[in-house]
Protein backbone atom coordinates (compact mmCIF):
# COMPACT_ATOMS: atom_id res chain seq x y z
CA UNK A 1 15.83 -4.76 -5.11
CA UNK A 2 16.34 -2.78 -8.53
CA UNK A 3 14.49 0.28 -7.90
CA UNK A 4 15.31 2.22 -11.15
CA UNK A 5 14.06 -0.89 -13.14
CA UNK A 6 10.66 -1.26 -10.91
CA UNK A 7 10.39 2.57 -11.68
CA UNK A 8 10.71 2.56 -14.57
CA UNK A 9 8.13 -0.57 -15.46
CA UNK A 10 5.80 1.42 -12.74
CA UNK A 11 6.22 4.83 -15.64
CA UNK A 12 5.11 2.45 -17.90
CA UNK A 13 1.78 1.11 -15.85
CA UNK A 14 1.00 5.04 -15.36
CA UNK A 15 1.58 6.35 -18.54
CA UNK A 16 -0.37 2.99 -20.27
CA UNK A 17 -3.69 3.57 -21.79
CA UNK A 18 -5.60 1.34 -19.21
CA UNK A 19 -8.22 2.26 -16.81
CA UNK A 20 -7.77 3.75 -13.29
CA UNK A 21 -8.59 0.55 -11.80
CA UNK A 22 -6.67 -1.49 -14.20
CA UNK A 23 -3.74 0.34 -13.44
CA UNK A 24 -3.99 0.19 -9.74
CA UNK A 25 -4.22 -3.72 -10.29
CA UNK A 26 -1.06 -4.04 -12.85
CA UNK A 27 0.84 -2.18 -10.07
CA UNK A 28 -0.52 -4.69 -7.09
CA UNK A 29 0.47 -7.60 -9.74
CA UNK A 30 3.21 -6.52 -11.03
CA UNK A 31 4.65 -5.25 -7.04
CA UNK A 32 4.04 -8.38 -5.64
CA UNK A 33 5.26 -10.46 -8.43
CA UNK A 34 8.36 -8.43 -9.07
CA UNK A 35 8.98 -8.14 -4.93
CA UNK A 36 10.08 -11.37 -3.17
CA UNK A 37 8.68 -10.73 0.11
CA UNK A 38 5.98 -8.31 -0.91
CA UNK A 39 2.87 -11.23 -0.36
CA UNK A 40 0.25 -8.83 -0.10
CA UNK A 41 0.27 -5.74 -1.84
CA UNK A 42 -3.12 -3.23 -2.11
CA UNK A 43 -4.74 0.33 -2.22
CA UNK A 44 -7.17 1.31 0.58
CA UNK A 45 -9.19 4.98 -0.70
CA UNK A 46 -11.14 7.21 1.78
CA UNK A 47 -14.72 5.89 1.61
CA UNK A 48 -16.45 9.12 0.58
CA UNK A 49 -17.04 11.54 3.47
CA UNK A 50 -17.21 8.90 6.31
CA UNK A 51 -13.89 8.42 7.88
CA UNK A 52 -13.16 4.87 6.97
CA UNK A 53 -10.94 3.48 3.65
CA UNK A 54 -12.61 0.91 1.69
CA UNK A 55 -10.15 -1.59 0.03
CA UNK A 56 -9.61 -1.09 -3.77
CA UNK A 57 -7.31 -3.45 -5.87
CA UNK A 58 -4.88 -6.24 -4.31
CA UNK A 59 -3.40 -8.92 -4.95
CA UNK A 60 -2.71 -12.17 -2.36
CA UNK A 61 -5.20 -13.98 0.10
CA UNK A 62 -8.54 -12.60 0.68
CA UNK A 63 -9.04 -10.30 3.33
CA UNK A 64 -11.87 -9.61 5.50
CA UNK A 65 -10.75 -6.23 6.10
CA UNK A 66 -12.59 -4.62 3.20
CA UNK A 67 -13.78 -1.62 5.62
CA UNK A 68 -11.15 0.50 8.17
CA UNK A 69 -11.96 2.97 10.71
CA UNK A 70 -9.88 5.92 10.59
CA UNK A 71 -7.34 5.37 13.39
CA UNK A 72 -7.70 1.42 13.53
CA UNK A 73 -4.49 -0.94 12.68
CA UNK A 74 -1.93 0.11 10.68
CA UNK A 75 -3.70 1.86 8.17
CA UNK A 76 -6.18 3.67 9.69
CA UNK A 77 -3.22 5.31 11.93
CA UNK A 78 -1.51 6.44 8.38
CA UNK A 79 -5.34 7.83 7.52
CA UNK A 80 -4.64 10.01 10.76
CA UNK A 81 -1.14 10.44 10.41
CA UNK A 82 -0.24 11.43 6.99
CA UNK A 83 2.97 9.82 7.71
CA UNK A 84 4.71 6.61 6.65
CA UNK A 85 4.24 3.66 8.77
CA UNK A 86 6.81 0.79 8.34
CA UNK A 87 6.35 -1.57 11.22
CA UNK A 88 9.12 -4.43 11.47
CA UNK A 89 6.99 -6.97 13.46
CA UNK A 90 3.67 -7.07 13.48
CA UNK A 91 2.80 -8.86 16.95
CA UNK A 92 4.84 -5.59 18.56
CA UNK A 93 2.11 -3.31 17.89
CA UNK A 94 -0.99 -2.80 19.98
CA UNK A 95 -3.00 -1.20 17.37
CA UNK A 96 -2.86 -4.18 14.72
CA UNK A 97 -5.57 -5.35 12.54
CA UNK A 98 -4.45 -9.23 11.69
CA UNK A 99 -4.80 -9.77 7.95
CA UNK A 100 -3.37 -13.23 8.71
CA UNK A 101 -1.13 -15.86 10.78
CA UNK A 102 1.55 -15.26 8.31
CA UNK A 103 2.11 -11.63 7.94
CA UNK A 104 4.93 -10.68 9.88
CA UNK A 105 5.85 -7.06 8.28
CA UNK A 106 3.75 -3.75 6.65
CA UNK A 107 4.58 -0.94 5.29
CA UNK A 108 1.95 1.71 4.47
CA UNK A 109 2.45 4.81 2.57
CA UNK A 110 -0.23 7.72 1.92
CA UNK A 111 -1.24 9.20 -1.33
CA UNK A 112 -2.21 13.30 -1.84
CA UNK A 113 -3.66 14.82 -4.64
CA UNK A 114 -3.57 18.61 -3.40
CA UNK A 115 -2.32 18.01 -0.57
CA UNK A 116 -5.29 15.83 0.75
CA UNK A 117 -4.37 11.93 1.98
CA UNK A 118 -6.67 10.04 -0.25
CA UNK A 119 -5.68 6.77 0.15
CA UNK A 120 -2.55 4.46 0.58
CA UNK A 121 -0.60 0.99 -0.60
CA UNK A 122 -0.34 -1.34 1.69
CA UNK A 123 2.18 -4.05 1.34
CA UNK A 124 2.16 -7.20 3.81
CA UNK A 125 5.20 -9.57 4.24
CA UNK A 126 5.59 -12.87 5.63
CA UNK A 127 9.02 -12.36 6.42
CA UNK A 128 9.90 -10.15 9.97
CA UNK A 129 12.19 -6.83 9.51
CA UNK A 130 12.59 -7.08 5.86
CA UNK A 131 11.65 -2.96 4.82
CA UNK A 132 14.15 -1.12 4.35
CA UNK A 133 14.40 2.42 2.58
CA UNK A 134 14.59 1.51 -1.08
CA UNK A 135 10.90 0.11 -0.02
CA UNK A 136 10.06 3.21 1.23
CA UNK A 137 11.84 5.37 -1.66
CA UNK A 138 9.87 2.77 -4.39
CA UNK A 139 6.39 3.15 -2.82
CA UNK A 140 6.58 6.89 -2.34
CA UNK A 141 7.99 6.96 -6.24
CA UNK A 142 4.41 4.91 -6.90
CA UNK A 143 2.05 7.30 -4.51
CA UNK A 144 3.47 10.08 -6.06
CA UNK A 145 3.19 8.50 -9.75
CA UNK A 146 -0.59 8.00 -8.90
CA UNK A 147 -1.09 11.15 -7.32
CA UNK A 148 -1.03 12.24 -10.74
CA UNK A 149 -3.38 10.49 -12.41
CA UNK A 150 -6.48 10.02 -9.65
């Protein structure tokens, strides 16, 4: 993984002239496509005042999972947490929403804006232990890239 290249095309998505929501889609595209095992790549937001995230922008197979309950699967825990959450095998956790038969791998990593969690990218992989920290070190670089501009 070059992360100094996928940096510095993410700059580019940020500081382009596009829409919020285009944005948040070129980076979901361009993540996925860029990312061999990233097969799943999207932005969950807080859903107003309730305590739920409603699913923005992604790219990959449909999910049903459109609506999560603070504290349910992997990303409602990082809703709760504030924290990173980087699980290496899916079927190990007890607290797992199934997006699919093939996902094997997530990674979820919160966004602030003032020091609020907001929302987070979620990245799916079909492919068991495959995060390492550059993943972690790129996705942060991209929360904290948006942080700026939502």
């Amino acid at each position: 993984m070059n992360v100094p290249f996928l940096k510095q095309e993410i700059d580019k998505i940020i500081t382009s002239t596009s829409t919020i929501e285009k944005k948040l889609q070129t980076i979901c595209n361009f993540l996925e496509g860029e990312v061999s095992y990233y097969d799943w790549v999207g932005f969950y937001f807080k859903n107003g005042d309730k305590n739920e995230l409603k699913l923005a922008q992604y790219t990959g197979e449909e999910t049903e999972h459109t609506i999560i309950p603070f504290g349910k699967g992997i990303c409602g825990q990082v809703a709760v947490s504030n924290e990173n959450f980087v699980v290496q095998d899916v079927s190990a956790q007890d607290n797992y929403i199934s997006c699919g038969w093939k996902v094997k791998s997530e990674i979820v990593i919160p966004i602030f804006v003032n020091g609020e969690n907001i929302g987070q990218i979620d990245i799916d992989s079909h492919t068991a232990n495959t995060f390492s920290v550059k993943d972690e070190e790129l996705l942060e670089y991209v929360c904290e890239k948006l942080s700026k501009i939502l």
